[in-house]
C-alpha atoms as a PDB file:
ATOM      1  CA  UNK A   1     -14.689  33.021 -88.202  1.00  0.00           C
ATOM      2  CA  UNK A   2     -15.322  34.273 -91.975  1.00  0.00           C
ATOM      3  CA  UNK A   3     -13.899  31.537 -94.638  1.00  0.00           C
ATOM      4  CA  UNK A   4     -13.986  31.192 -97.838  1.00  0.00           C
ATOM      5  CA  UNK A   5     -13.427  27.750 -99.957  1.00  0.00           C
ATOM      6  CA  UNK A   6     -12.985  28.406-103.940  1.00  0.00           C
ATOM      7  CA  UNK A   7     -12.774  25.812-106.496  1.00  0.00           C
ATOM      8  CA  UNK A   8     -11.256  26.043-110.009  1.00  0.00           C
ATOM      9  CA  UNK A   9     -10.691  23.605-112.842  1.00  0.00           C
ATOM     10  CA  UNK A  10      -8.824  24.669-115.942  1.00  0.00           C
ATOM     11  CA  UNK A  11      -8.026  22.678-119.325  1.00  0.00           C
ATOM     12  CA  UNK A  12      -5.624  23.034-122.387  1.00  0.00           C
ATOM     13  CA  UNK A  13      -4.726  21.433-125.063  1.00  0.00           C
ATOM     14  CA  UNK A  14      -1.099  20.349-126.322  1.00  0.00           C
ATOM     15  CA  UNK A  15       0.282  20.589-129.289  1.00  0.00           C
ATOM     16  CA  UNK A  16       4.022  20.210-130.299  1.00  0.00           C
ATOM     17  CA  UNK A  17       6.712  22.842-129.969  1.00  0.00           C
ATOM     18  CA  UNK A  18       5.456  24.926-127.541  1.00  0.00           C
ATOM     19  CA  UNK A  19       6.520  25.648-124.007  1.00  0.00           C
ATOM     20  CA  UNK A  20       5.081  23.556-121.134  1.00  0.00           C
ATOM     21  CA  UNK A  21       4.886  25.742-117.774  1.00  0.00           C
ATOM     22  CA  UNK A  22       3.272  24.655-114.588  1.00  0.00           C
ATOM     23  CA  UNK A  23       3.060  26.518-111.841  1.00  0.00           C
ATOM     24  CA  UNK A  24       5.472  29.104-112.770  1.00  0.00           C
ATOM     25  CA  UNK A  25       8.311  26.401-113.641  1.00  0.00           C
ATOM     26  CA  UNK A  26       8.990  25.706-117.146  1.00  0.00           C
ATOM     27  CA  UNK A  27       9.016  21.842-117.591  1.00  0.00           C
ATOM     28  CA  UNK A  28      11.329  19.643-120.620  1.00  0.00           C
ATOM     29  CA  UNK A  29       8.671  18.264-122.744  1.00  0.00           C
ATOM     30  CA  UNK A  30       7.962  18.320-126.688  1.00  0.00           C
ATOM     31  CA  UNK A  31       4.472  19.244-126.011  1.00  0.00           C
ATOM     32  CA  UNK A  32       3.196  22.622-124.142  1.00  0.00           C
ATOM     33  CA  UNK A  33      -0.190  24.297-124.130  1.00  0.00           C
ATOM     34  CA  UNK A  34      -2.454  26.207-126.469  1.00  0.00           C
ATOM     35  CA  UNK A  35      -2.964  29.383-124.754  1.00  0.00           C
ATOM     36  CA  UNK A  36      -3.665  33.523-125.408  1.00  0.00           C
ATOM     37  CA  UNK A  37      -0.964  33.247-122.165  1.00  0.00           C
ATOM     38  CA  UNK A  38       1.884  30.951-121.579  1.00  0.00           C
ATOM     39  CA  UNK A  39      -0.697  28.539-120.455  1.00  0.00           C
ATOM     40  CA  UNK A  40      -0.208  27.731-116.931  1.00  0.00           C
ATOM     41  CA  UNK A  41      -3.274  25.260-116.343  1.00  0.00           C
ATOM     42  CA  UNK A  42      -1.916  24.375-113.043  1.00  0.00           C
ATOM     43  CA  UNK A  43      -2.574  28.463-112.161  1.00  0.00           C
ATOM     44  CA  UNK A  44      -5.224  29.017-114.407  1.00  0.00           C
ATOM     45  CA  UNK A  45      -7.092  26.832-111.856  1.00  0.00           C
ATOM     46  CA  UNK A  46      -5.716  28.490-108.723  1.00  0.00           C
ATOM     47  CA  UNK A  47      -6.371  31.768-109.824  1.00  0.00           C
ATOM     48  CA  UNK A  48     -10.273  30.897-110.976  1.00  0.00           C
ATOM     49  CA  UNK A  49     -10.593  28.993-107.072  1.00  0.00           C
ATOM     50  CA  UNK A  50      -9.571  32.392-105.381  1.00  0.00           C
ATOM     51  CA  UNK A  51     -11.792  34.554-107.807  1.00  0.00           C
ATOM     52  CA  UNK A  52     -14.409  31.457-106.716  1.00  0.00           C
ATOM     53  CA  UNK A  53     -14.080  31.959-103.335  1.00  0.00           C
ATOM     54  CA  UNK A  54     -14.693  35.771-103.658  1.00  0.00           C
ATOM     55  CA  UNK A  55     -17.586  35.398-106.101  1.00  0.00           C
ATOM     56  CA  UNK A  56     -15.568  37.801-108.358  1.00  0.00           C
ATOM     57  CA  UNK A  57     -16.322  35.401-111.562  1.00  0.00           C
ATOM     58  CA  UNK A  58     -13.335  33.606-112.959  1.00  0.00           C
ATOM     59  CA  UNK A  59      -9.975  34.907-115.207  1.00  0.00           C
ATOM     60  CA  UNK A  60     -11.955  34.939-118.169  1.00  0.00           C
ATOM     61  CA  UNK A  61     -13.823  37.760-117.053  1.00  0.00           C
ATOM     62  CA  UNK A  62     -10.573  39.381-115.700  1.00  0.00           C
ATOM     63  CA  UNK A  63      -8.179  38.586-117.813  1.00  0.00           C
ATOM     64  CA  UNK A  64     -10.014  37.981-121.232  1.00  0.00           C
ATOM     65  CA  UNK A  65      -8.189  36.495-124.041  1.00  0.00           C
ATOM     66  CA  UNK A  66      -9.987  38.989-126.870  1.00  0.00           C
ATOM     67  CA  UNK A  67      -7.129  41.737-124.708  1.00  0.00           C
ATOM     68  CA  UNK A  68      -4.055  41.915-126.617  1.00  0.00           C
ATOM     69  CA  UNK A  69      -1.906  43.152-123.516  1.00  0.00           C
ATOM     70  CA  UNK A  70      -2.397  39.357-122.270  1.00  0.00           C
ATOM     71  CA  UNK A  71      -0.935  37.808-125.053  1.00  0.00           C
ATOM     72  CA  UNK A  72       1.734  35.522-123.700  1.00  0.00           C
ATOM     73  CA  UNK A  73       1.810  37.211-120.266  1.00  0.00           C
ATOM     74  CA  UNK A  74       3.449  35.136-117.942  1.00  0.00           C
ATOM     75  CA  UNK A  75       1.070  33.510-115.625  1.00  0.00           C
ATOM     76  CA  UNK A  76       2.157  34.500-112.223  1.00  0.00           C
ATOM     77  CA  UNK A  77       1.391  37.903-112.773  1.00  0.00           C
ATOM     78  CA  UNK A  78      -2.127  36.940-113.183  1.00  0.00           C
ATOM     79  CA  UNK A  79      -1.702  35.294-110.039  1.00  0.00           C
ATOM     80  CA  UNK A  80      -0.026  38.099-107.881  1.00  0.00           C
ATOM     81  CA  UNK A  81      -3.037  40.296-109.106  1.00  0.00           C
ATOM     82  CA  UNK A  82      -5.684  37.967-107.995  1.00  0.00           C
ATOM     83  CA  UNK A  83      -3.628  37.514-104.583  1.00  0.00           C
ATOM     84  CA  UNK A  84      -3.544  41.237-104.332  1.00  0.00           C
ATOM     85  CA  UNK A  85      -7.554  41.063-105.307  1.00  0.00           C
ATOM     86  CA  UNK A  86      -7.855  38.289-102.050  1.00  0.00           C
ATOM     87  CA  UNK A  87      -5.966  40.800 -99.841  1.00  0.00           C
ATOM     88  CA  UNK A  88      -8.132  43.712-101.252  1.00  0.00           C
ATOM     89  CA  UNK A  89     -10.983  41.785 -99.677  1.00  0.00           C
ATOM     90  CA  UNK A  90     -10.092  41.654 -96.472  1.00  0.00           C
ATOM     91  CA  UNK A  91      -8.580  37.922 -96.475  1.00  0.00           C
ATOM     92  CA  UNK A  92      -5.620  36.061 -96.764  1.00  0.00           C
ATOM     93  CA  UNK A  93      -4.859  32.758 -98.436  1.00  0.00           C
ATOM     94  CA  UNK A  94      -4.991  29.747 -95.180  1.00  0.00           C
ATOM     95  CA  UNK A  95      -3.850  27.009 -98.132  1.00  0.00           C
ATOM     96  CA  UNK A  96      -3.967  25.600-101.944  1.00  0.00           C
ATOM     97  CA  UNK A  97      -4.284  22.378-102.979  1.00  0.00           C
ATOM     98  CA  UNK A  98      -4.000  21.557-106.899  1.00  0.00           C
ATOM     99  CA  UNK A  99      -4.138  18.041-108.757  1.00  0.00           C
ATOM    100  CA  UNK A 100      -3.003  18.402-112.574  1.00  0.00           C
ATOM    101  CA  UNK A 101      -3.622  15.425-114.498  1.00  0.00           C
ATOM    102  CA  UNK A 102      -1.719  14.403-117.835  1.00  0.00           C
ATOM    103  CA  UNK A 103       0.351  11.622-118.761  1.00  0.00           C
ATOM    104  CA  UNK A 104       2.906  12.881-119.875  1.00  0.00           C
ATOM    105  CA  UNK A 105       5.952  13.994-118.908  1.00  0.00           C
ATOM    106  CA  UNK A 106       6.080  12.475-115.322  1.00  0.00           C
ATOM    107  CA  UNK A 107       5.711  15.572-112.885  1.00  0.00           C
ATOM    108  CA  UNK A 108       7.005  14.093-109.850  1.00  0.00           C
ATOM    109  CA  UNK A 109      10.579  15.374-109.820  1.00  0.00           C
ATOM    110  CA  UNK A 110       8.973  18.649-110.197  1.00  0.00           C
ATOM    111  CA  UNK A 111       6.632  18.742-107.475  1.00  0.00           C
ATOM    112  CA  UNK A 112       8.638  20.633-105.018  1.00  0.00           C
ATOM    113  CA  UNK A 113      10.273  23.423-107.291  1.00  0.00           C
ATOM    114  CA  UNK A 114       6.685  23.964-108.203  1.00  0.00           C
ATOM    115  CA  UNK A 115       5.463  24.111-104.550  1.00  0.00           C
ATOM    116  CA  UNK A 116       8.181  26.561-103.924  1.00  0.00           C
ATOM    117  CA  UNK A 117       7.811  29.230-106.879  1.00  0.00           C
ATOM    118  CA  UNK A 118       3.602  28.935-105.598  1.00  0.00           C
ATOM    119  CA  UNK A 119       4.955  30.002-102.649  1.00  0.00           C
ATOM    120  CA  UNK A 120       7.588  32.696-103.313  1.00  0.00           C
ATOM    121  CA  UNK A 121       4.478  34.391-105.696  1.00  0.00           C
ATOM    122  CA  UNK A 122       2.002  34.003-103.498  1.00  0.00           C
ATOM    123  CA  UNK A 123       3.432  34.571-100.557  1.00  0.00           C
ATOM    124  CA  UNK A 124       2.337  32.018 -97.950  1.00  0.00           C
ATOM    125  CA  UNK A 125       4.203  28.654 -96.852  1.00  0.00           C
ATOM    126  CA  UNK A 126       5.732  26.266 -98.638  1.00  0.00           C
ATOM    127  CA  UNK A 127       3.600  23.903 -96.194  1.00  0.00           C
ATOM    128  CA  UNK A 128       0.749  25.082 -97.055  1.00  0.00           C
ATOM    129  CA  UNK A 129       0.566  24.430-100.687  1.00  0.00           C
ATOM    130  CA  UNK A 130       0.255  21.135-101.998  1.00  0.00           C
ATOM    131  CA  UNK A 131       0.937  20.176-105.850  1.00  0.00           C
ATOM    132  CA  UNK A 132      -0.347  16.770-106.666  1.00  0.00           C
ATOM    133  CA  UNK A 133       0.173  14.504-110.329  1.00  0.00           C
ATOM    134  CA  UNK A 134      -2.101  12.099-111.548  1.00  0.00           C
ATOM    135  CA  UNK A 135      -2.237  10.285-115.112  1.00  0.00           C
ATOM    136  CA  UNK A 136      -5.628   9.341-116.369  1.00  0.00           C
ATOM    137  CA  UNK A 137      -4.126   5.503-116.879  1.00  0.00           C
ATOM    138  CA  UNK A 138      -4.145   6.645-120.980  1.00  0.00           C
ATOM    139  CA  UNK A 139      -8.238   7.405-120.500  1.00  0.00           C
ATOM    140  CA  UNK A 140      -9.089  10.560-121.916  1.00  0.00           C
ATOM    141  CA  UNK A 141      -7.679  13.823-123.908  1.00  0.00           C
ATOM    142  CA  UNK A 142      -4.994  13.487-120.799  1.00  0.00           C
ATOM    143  CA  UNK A 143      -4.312   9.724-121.352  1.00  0.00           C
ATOM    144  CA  UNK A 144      -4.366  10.430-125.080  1.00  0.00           C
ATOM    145  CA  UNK A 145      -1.489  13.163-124.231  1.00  0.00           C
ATOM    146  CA  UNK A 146      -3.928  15.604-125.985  1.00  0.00           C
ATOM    147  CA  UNK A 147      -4.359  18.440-123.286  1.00  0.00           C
ATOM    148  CA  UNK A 148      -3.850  18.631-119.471  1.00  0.00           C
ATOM    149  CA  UNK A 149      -6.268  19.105-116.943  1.00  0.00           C
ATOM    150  CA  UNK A 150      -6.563  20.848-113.519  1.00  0.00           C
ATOM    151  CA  UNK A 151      -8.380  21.179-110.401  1.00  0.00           C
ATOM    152  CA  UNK A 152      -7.640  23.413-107.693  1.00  0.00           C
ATOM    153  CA  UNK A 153      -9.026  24.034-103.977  1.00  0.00           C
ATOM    154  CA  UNK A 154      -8.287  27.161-101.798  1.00  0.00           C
ATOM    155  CA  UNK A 155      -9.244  28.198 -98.565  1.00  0.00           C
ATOM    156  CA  UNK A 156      -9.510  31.731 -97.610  1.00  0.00           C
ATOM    157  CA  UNK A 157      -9.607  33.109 -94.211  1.00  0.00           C
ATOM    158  CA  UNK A 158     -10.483  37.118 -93.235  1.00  0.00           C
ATOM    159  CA  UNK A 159      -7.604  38.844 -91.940  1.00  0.00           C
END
């Protein structure tokens, strides 16, 4: 059997007045990320732990912010691409699992809308996607309600 595990870690800052999206749902808060995208950390990371797992480099290299046609591109189209790139390569996604960290705003009521839009874009199983929240106890840029943070872990299988 032929699998792949990718790992991907993404960071933004925040900074007042701008929109806060996570995994494809926009999220109430006053604070949103800094990003040449809409600055979805939570698939920033995703997207770098399938391009991981393929040794294809990371979105940076794909999706470079110096390209104009990227400005403010909605995130899950990155992420539809890079599933289409998985598929390309003879697999298919087995499961994700992604931890954001930031203090605020509390991300448990949106756990399972987020689970759910992961899965209508990427097209596997609710069940196999897992969306996890931590706070860094006020440690850190995330404590300090500065940025966000994320780590993500996917396992590829060939079809």
């Amino acid at each position: 059997m032929d699998i792949r595990i990718g790992h991907g870690y993404d960071v933004h800052a925040l900074a007042e007045g701008l929109r806060l999206v996570l995994c494809g749902v926009e999220i109430e808060h006053s604070k949103g990320c800094v990003a040449h995208s809409d600055g979805d950390v939570a698939i920033h990371a995703i997207c770098d732990a399938m391009l991981g797992a393929l040794a294809l480099g990371d979105i940076g290299k794909l999706f470079p912010d110096t390209d104009q046609q990227y400005k403010g591109i909605d995130s899950t189209v990155l992420l539809k691409h890079v599933v289409e790139l998985v598929k390309s390569n003879g697999y298919s996604i087995s499961n994700i699992d992604c931890t954001i960290a930031m203090q605020r705003p509390k991300l448990r009521p949106h756990i399972d809308t987020m689970r759910a839009r992961l899965s209508e874009v990427v097209g596997i199983a609710v069940d196999r996607i897992s969306v996890k929240a931590t706070t860094t106890e006020r440690l850190g840029f995330e404590g300090r309600e500065e940025g966000v943070s994320t780590t993500a872990v996917v396992l590829l299988m060939k079809a």
